[in-house]
Protein backbone atom coordinates (compact mmCIF):
# COMPACT_ATOMS: atom_id res chain seq x y z
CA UNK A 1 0.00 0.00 0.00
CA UNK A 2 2.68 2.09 0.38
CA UNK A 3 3.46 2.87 3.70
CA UNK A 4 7.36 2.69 5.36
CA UNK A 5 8.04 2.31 9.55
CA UNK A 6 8.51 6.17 9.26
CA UNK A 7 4.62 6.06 8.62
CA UNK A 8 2.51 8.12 10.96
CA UNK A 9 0.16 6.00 12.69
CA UNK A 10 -3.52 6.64 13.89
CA UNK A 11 -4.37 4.94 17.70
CA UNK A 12 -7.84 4.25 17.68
CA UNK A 13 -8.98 3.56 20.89
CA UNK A 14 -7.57 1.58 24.20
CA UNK A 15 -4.45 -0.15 23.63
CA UNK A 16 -3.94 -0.66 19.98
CA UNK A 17 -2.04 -3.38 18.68
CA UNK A 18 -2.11 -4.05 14.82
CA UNK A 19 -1.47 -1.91 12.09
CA UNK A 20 -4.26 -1.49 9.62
CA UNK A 21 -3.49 0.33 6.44
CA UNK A 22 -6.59 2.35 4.69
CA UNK A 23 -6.71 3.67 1.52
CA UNK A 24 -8.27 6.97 1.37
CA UNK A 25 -10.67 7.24 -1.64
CA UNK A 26 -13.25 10.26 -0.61
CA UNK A 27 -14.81 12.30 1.94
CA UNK A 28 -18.53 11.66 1.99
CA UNK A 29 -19.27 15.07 4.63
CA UNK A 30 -16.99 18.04 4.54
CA UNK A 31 -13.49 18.61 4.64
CA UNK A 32 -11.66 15.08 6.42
CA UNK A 33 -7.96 15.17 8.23
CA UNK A 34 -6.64 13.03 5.52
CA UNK A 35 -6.14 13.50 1.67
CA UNK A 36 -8.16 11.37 -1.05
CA UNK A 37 -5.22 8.91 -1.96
CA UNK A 38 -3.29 8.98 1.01
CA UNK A 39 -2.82 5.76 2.90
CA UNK A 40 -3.63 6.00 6.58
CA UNK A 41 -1.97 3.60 8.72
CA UNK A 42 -4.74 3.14 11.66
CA UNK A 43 -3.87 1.05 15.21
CA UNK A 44 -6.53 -0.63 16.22
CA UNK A 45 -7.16 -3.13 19.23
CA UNK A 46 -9.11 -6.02 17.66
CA UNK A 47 -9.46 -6.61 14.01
CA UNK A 48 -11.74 -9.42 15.15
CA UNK A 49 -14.08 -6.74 16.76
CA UNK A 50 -13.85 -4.52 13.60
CA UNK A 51 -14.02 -6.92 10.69
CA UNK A 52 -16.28 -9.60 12.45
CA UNK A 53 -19.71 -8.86 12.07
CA UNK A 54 -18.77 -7.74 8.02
CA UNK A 55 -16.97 -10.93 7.09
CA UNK A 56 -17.57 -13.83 9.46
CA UNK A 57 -14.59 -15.67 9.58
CA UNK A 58 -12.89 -13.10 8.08
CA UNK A 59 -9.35 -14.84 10.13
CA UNK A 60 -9.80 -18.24 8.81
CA UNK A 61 -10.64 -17.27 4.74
CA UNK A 62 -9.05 -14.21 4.70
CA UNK A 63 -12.49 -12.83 2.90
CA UNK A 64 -11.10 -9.29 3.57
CA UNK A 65 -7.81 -9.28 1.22
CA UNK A 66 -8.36 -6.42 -2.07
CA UNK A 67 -12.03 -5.91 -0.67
CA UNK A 68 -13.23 -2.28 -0.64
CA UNK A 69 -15.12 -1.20 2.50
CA UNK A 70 -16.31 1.90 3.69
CA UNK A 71 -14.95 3.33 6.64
CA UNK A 72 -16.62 5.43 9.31
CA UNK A 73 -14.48 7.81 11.72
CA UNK A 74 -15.65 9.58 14.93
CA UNK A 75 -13.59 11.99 16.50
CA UNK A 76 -13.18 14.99 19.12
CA UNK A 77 -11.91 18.10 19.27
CA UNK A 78 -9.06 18.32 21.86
CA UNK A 79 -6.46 21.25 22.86
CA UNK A 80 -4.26 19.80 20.27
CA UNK A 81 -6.85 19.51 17.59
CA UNK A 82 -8.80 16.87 16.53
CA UNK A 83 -8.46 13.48 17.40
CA UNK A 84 -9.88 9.92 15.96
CA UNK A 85 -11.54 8.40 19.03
CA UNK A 86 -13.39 5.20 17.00
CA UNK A 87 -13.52 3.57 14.00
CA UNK A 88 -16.40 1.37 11.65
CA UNK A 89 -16.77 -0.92 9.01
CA UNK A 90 -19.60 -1.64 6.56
CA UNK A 91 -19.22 -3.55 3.34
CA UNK A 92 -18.47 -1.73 0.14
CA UNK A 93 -21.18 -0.90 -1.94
CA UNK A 94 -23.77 -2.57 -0.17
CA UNK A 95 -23.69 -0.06 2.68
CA UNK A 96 -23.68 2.76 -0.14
CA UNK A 97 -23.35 3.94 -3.43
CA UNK A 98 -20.41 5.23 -5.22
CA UNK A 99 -21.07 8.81 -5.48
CA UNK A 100 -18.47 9.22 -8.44
């Protein structure tokens, strides 16, 4: 994807232990943090909790390789600016329609 160990990388949430690389395609609401084809390295806790309910046994068949999903960020506004706080998956294009 494009990424290097000098890669910045997103914590989402307590205690986050794998690396998950996201492509960034489009903003669907406003202006985002990130730039449409950037590559945002996200830490999350549990891929299990994130990927599960979208592709049962997504560990075992590794469903999830070259899929497109949409992802859904929530954040807050801190003292030192805005900050991802969670993170969602829904399948891609089931959950919506290209808009391009």
């Amino acid at each position: 994807m494009g990424f290097d160990e000098g890669s910045q990388v997103v914590p989402i949430g307590f205690d986050p232990r794998f690396r998950l690389p996201v492509r960034v395609e489009e903003w669907r609401v406003g202006a985002g943090p990130y730039k449409a084809g950037s590559t945002v390295i996200f830490a999350i806790h549990s891929p299990s909790l994130l990927f599960g309910a979208v592709e049962p046994g997504w560990y075992k068949k590794r469903s999830w390789v070259g899929k497109r999903y949409l992802f859904t960020l929530s954040s807050e506004v801190t003292d030192k600016g805005t900050a991802v706080t969670g993170l969602r998956v829904d399948p891609w294009p089931a959950a919506v329609k290209p808009s391009h």
